[in-house]
N, C-alpha and C. Protein backbone atom coordinates (compact mmCIF):
# COMPACT_ATOMS: atom_id res chain seq x y z
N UNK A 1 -20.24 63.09 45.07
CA UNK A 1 -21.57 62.54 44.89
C UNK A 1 -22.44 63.54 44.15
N UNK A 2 -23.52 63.18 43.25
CA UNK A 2 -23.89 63.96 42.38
C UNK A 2 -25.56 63.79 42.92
N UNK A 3 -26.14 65.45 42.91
CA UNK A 3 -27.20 65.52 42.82
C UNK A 3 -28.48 64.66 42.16
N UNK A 4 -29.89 64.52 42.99
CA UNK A 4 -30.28 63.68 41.65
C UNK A 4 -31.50 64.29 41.97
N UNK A 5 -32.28 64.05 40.17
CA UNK A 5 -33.54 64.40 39.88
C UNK A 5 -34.23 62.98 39.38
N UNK A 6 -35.32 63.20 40.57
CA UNK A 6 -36.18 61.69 40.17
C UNK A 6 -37.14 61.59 39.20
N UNK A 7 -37.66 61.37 38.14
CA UNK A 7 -38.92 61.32 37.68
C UNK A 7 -39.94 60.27 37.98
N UNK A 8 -41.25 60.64 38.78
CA UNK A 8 -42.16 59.55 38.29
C UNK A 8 -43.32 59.05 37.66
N UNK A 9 -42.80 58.12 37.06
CA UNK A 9 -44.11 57.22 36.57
C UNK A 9 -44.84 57.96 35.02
N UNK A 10 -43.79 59.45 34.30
CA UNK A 10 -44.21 60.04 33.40
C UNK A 10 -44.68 59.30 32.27
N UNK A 11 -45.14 58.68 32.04
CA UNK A 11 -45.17 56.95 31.15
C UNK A 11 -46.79 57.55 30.27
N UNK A 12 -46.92 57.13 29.18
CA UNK A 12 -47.79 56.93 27.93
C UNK A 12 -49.52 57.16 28.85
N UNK A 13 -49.51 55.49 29.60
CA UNK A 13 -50.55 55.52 30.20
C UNK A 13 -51.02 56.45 31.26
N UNK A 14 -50.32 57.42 31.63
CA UNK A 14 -50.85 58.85 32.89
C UNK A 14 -51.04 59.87 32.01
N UNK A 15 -50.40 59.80 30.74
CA UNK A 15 -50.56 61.09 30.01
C UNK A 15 -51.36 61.09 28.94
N UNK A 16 -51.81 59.94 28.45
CA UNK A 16 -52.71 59.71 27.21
C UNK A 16 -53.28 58.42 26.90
N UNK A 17 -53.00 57.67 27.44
CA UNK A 17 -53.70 56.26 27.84
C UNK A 17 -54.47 55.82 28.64
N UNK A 18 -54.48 54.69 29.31
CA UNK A 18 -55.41 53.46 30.32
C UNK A 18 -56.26 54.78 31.39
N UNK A 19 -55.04 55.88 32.11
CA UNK A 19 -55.50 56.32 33.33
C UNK A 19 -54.84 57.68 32.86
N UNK A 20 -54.86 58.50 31.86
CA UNK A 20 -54.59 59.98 31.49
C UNK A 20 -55.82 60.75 31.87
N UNK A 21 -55.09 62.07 32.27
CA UNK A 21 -55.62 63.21 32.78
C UNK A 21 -54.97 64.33 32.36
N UNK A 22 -55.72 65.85 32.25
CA UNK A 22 -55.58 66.74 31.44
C UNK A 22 -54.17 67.51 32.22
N UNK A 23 -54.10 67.30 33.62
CA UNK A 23 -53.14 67.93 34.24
C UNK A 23 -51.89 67.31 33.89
N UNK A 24 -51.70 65.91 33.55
CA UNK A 24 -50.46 65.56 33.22
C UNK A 24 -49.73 65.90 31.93
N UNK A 25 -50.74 66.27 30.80
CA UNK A 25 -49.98 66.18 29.77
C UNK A 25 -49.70 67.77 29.84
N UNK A 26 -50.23 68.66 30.52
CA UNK A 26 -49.27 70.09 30.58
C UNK A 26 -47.94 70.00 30.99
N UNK A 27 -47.34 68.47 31.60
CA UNK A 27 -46.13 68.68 32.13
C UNK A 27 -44.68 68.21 31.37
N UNK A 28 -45.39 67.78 30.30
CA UNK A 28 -44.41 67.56 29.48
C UNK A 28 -43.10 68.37 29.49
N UNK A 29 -43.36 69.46 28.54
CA UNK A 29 -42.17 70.36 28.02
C UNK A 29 -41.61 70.53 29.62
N UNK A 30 -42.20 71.47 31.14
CA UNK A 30 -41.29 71.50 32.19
C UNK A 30 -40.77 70.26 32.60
N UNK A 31 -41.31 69.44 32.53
CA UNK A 31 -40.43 68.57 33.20
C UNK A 31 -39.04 67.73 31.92
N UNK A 32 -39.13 68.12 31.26
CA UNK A 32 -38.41 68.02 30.10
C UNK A 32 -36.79 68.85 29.98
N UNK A 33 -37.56 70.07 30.15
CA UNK A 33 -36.72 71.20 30.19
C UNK A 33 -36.03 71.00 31.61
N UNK A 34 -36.39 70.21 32.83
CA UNK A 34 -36.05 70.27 34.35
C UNK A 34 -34.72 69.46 34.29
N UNK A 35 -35.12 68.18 33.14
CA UNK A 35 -34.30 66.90 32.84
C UNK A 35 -33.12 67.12 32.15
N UNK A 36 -33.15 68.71 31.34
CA UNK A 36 -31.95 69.09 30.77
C UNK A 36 -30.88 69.89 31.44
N UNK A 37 -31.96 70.46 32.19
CA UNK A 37 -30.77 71.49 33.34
C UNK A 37 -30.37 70.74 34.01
N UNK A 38 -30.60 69.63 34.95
CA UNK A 38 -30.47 68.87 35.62
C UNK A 38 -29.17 67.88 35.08
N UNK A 39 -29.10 67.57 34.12
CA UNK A 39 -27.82 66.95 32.99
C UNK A 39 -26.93 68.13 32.86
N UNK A 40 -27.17 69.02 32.21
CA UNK A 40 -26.59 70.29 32.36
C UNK A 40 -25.44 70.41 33.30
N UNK A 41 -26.46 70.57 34.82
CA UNK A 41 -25.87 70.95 35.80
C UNK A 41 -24.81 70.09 36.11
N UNK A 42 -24.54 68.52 36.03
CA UNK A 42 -23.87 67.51 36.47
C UNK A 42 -24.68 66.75 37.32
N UNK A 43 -25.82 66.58 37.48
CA UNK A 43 -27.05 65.32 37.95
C UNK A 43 -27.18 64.56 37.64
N UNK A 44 -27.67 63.68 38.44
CA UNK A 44 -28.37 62.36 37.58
C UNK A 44 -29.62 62.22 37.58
N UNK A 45 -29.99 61.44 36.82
CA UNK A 45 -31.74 61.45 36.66
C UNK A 45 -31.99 59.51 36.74
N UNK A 46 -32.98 59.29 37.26
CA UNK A 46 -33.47 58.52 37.12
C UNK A 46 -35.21 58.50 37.00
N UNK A 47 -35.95 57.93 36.08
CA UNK A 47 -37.21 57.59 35.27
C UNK A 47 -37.59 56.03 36.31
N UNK A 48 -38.59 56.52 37.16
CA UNK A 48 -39.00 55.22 37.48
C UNK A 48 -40.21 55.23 36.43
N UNK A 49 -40.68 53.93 36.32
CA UNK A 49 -41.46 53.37 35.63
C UNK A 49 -42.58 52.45 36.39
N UNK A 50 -43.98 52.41 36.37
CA UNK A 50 -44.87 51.75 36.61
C UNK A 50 -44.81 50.48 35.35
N UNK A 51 -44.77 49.51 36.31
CA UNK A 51 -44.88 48.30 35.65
C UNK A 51 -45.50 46.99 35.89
N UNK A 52 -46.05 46.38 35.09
CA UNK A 52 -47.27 45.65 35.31
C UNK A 52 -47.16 44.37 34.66
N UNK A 53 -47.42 43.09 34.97
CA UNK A 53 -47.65 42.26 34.04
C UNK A 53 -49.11 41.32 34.14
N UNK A 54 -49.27 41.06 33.19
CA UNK A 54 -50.38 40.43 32.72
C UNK A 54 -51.59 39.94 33.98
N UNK A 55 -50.89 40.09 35.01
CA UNK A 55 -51.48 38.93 36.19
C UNK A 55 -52.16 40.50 37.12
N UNK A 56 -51.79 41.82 36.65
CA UNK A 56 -52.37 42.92 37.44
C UNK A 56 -53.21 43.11 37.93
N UNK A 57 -54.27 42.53 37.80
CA UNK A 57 -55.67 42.54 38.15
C UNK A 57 -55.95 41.75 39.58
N UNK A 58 -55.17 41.11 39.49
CA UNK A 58 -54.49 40.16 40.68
C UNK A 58 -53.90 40.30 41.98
N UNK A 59 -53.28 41.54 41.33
CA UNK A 59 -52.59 41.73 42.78
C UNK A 59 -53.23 42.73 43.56
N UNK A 60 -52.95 43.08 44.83
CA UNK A 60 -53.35 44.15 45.51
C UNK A 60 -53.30 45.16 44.89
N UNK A 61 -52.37 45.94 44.48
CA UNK A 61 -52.86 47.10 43.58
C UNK A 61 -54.12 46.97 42.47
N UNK A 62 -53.79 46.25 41.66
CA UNK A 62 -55.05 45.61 40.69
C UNK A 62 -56.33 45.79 41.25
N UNK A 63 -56.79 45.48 42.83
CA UNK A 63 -57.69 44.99 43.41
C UNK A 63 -58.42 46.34 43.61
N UNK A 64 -57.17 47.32 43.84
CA UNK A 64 -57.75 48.61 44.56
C UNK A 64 -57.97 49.44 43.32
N UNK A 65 -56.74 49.08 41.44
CA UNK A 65 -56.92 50.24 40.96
C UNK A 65 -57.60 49.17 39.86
N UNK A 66 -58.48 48.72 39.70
CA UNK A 66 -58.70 47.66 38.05
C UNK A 66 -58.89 48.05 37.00
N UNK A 67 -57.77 48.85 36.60
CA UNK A 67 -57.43 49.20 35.44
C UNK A 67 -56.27 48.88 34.79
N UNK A 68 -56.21 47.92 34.00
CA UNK A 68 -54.56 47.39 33.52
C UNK A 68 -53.95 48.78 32.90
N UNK A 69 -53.12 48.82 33.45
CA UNK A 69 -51.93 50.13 32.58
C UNK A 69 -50.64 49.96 32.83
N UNK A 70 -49.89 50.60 32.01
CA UNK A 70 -48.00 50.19 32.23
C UNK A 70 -47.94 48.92 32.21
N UNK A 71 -48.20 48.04 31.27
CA UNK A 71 -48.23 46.30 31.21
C UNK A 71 -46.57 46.28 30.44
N UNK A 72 -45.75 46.03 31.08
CA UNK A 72 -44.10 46.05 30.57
C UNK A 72 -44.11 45.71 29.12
N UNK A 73 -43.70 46.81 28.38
CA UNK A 73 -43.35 46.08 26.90
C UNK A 73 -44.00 47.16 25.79
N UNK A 74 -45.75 47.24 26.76
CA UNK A 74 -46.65 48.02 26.22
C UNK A 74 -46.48 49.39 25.28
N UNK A 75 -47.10 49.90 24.42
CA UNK A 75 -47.06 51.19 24.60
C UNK A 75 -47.31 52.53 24.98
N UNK A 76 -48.39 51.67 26.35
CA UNK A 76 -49.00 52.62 28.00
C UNK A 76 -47.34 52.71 28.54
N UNK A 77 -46.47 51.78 28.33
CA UNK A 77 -45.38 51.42 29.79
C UNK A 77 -44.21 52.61 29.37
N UNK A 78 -44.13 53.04 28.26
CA UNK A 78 -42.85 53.58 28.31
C UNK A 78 -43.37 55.32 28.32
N UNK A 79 -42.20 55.71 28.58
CA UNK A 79 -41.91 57.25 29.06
C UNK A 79 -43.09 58.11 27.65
N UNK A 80 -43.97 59.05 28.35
CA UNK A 80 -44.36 59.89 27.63
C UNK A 80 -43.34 60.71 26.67
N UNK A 81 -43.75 61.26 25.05
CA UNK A 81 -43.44 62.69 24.68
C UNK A 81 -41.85 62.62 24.64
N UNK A 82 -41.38 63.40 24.19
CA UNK A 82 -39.99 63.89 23.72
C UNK A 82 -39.31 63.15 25.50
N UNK A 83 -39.61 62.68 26.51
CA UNK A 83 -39.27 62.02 27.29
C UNK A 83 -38.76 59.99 27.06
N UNK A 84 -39.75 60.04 26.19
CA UNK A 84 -39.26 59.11 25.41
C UNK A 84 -37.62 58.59 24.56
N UNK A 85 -37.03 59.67 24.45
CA UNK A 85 -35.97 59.86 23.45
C UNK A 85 -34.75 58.73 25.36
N UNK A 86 -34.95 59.18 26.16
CA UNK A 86 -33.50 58.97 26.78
C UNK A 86 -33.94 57.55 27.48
N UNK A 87 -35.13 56.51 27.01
CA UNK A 87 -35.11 55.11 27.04
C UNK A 87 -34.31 54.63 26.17
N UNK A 88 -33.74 54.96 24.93
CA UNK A 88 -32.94 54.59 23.88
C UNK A 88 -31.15 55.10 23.81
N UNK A 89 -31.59 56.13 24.46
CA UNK A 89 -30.05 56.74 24.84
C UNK A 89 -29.25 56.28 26.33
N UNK A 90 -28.20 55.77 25.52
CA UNK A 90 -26.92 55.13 26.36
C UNK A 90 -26.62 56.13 27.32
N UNK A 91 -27.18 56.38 28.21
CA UNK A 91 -26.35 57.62 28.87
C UNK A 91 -26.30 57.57 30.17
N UNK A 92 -24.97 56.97 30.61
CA UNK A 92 -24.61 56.95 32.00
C UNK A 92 -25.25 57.76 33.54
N UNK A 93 -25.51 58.74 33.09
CA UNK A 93 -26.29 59.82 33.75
C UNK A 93 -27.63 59.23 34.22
N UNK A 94 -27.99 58.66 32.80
CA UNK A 94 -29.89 58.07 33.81
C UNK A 94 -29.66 56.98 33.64
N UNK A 95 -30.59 56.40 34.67
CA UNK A 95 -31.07 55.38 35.11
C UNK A 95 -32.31 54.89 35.37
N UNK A 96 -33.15 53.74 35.40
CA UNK A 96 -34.47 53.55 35.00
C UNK A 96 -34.56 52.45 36.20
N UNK A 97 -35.81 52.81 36.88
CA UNK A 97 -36.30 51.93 37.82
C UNK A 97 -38.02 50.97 37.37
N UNK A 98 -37.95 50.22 37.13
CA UNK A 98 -39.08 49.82 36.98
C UNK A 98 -39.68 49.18 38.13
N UNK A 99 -40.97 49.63 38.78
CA UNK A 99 -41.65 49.39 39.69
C UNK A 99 -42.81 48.96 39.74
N UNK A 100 -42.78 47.50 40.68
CA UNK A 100 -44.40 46.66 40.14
C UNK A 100 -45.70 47.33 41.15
N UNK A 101 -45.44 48.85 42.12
CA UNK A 101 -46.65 49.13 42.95
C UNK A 101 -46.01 50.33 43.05
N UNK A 102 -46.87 51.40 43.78
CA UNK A 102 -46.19 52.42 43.97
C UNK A 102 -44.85 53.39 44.10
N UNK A 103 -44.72 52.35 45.21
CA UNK A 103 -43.14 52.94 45.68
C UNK A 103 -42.28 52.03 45.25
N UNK A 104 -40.96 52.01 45.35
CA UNK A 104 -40.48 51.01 44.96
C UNK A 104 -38.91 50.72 45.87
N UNK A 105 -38.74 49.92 45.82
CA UNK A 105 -37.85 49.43 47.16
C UNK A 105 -36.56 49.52 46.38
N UNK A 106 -36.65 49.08 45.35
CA UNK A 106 -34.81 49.39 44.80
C UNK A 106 -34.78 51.08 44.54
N UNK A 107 -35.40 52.32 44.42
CA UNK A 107 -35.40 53.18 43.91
C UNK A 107 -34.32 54.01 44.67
N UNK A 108 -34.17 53.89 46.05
CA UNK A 108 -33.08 54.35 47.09
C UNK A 108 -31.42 53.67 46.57
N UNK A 109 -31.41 52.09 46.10
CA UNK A 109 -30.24 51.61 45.94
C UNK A 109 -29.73 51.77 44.41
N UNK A 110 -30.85 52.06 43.52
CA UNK A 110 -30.03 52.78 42.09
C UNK A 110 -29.45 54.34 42.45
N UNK A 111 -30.28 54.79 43.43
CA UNK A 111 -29.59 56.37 43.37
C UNK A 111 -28.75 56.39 43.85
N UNK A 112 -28.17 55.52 44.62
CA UNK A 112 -26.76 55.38 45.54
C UNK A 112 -25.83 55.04 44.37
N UNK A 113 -26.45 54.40 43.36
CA UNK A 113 -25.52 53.59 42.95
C UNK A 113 -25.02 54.15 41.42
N UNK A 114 -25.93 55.00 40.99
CA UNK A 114 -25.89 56.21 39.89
C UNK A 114 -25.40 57.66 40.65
N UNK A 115 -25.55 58.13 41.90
CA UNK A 115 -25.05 58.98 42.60
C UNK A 115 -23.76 58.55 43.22
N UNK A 116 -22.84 57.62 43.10
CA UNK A 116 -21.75 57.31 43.68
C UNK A 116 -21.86 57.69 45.18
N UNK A 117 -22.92 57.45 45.77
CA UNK A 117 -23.17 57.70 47.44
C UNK A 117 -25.08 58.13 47.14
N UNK A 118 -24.69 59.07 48.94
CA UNK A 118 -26.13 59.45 49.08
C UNK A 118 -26.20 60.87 48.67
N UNK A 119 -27.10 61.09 47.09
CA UNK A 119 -27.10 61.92 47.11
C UNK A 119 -27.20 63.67 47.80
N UNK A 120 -26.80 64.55 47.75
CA UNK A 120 -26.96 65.48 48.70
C UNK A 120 -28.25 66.22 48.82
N UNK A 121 -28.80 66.49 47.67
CA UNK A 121 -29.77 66.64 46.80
C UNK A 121 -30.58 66.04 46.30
N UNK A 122 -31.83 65.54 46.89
CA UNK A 122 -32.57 64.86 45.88
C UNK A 122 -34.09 65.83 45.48
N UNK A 123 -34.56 65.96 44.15
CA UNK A 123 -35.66 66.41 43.54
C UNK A 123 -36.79 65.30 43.35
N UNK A 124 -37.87 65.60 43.61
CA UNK A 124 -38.81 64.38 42.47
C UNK A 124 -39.73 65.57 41.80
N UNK A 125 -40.25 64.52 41.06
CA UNK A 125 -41.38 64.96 39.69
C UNK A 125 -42.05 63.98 39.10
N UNK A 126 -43.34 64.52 38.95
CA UNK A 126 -43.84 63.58 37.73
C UNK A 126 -45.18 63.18 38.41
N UNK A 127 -45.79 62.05 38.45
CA UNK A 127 -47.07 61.53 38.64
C UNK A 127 -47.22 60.27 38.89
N UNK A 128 -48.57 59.89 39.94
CA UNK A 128 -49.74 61.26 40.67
C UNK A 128 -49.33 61.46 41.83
N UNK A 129 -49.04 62.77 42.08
CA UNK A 129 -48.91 63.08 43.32
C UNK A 129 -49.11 62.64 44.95
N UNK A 130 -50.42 62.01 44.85
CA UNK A 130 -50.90 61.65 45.70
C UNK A 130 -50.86 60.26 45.84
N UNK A 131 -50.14 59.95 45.30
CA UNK A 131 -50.02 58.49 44.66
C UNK A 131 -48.51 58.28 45.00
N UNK A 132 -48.13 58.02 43.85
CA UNK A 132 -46.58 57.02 43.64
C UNK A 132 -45.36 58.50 44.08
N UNK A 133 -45.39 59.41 43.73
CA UNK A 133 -44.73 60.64 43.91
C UNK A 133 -44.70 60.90 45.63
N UNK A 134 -45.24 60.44 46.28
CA UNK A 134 -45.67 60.77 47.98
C UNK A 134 -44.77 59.42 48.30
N UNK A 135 -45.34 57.94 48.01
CA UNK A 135 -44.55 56.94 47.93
C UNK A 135 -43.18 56.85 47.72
N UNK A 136 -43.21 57.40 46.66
CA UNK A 136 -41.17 57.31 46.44
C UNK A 136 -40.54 58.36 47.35
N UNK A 137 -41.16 59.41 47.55
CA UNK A 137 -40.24 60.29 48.38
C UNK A 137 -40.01 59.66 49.36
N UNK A 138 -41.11 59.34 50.41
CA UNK A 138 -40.94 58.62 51.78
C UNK A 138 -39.94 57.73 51.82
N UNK A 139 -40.19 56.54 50.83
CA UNK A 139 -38.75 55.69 50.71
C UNK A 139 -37.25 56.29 50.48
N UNK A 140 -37.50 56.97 49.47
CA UNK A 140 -36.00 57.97 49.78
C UNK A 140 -35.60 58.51 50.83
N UNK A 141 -36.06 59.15 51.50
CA UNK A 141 -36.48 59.98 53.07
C UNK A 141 -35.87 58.62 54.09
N UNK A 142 -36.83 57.92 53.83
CA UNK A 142 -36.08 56.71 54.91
C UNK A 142 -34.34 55.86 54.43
N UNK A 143 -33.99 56.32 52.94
CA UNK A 143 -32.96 55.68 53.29
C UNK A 143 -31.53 56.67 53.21
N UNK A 144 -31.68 58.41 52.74
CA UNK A 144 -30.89 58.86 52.82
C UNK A 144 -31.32 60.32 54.24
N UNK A 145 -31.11 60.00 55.02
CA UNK A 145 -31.43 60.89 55.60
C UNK A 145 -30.67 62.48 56.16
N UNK A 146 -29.81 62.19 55.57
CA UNK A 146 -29.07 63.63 55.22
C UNK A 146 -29.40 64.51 54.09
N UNK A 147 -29.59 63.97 53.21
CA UNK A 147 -30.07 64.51 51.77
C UNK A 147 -31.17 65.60 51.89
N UNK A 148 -31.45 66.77 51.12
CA UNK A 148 -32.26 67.47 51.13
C UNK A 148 -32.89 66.69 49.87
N UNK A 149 -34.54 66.95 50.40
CA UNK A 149 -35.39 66.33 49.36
C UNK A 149 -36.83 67.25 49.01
N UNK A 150 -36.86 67.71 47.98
CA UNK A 150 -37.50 68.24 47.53
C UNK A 150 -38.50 68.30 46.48
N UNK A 151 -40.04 68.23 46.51
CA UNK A 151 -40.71 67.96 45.44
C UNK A 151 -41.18 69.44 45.00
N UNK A 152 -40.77 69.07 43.79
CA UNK A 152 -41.34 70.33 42.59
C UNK A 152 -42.90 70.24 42.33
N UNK A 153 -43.36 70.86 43.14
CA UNK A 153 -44.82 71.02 43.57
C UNK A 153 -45.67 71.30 41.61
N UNK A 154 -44.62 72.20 41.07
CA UNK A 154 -45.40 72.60 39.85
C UNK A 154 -44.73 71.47 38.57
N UNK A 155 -44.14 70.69 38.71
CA UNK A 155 -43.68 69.49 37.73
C UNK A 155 -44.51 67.95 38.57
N UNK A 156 -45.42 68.20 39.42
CA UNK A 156 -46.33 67.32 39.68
C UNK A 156 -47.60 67.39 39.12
N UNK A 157 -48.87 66.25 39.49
CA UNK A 157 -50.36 66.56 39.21
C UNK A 157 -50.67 64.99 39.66
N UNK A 158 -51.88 65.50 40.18
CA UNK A 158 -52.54 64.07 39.98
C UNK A 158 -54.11 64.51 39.46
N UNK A 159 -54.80 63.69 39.41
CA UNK A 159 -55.87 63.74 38.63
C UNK A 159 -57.18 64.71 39.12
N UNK A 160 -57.44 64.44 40.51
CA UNK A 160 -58.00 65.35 41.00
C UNK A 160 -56.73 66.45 41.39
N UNK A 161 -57.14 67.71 41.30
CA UNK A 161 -56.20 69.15 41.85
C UNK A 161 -56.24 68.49 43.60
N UNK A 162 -57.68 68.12 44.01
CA UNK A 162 -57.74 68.34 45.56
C UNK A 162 -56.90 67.25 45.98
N UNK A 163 -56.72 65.72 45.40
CA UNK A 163 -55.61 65.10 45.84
C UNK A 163 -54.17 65.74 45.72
N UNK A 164 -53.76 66.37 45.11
CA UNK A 164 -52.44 67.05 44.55
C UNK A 164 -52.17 67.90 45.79
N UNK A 165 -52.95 68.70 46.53
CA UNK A 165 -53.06 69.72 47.31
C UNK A 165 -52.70 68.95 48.64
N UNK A 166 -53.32 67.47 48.99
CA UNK A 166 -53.61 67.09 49.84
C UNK A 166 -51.89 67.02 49.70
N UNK A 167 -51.68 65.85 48.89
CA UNK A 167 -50.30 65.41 49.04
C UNK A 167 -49.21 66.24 49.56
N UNK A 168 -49.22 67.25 48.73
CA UNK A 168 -48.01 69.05 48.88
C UNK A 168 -48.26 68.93 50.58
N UNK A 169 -49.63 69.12 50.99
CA UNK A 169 -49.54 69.29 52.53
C UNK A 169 -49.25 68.44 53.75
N UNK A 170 -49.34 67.32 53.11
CA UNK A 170 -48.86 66.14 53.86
C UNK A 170 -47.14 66.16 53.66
N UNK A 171 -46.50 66.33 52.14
CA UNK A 171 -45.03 66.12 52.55
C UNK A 171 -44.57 67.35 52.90
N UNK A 172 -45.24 68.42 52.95
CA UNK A 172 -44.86 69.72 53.80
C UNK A 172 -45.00 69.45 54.90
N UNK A 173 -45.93 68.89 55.57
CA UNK A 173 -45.86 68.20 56.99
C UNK A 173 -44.91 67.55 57.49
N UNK A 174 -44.40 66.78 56.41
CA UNK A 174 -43.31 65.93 57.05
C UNK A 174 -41.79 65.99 56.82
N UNK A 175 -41.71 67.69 56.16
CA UNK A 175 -40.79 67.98 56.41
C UNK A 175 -39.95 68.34 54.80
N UNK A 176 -40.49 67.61 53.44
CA UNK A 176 -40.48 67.79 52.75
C UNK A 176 -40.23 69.51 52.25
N UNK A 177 -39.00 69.47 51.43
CA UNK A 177 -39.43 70.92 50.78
C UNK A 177 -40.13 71.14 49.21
N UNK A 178 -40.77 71.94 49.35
CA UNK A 178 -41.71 72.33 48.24
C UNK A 178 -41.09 73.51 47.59
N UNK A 179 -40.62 72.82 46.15
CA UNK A 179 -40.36 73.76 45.25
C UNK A 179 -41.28 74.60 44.12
């Protein structure tokens, strides 16, 4: 079973679009460079994706965030920056989750299923911290519970620093390791 590195939500619209902030687009090149060692090493990666359609405004998220962004298709929806390149590349290794709210409920059964089991190892990254990155871990957490899981505290951000801080201390609370 092969290690895995999660990315989230690194997409157009967090880094320079609908809902961009100055902390995300510093994370380009590391989390870039994280995505190569990580291939490198024999990992897998999977890119979840925030995804939205037309009716967003609509739904509960919509209600709480009313800002249309990641509208599927868009060019808010797809992967920021030289991150962009491995939506086009055939490569067995990643895998892409597209998710219509935070967390996302298939994100546990592609990694099983791109990890040939439960991974032993799991990493996340990406954005907002306090947000969808806190979300996906927990769901992972609840479905591999052997796995070491670890968020890369410095390949995160969310928009405010003080939400970012909050988050780190909450999944340090719960057991989470902080890389």
């Amino acid at each position: 079973m092969a290690n895995l590195l999660v990315v989230v939500d690194y997409q157009n619209d967090f880094v320079s679009g609908a809902l961009d902030f100055e902390q995300a687009r510093a994370l380009e090149g590391p989390i870039a460079a994280r995505v190569d060692q990580a291939l490198a090493a024999g990992w897998r990666v999977i890119f979840t994706r925030d995804t939205h359609g037309p009716d967003y405004l609509e739904t509960r998220e919509g209600r709480f965030l009313p800002v249309p962004h990641c509208l599927k298709g868009s060019a808010g929806w797809h992967l920021y920056g030289s991150l962009a390149a491995y939506e086009s590349a055939a490569d067995p290794r990643v895998a892409f989750v597209d998710k219509p709210t935070f967390g996302s409920a298939e994100l546990a059964g592609a990694a099983e299923a791109l990890c040939g089991g439960e991974p032993p190892v799991i990493q996340l990254c990406g954005v907002v911290t306090s947000i969808c990155v806190v979300s996906n871990a927990i769901l992972l957490h609840s479905r591999f519970l052997s796995s070491e899981i670890a968020v890369l505290q410095n390949l995160c951000a969310a928009a405010d620093p003080a939400d970012h801080q909050n988050a780190l201390r909450l999944l340090a609370g719960m057991g989470y390791l902080l890389q």
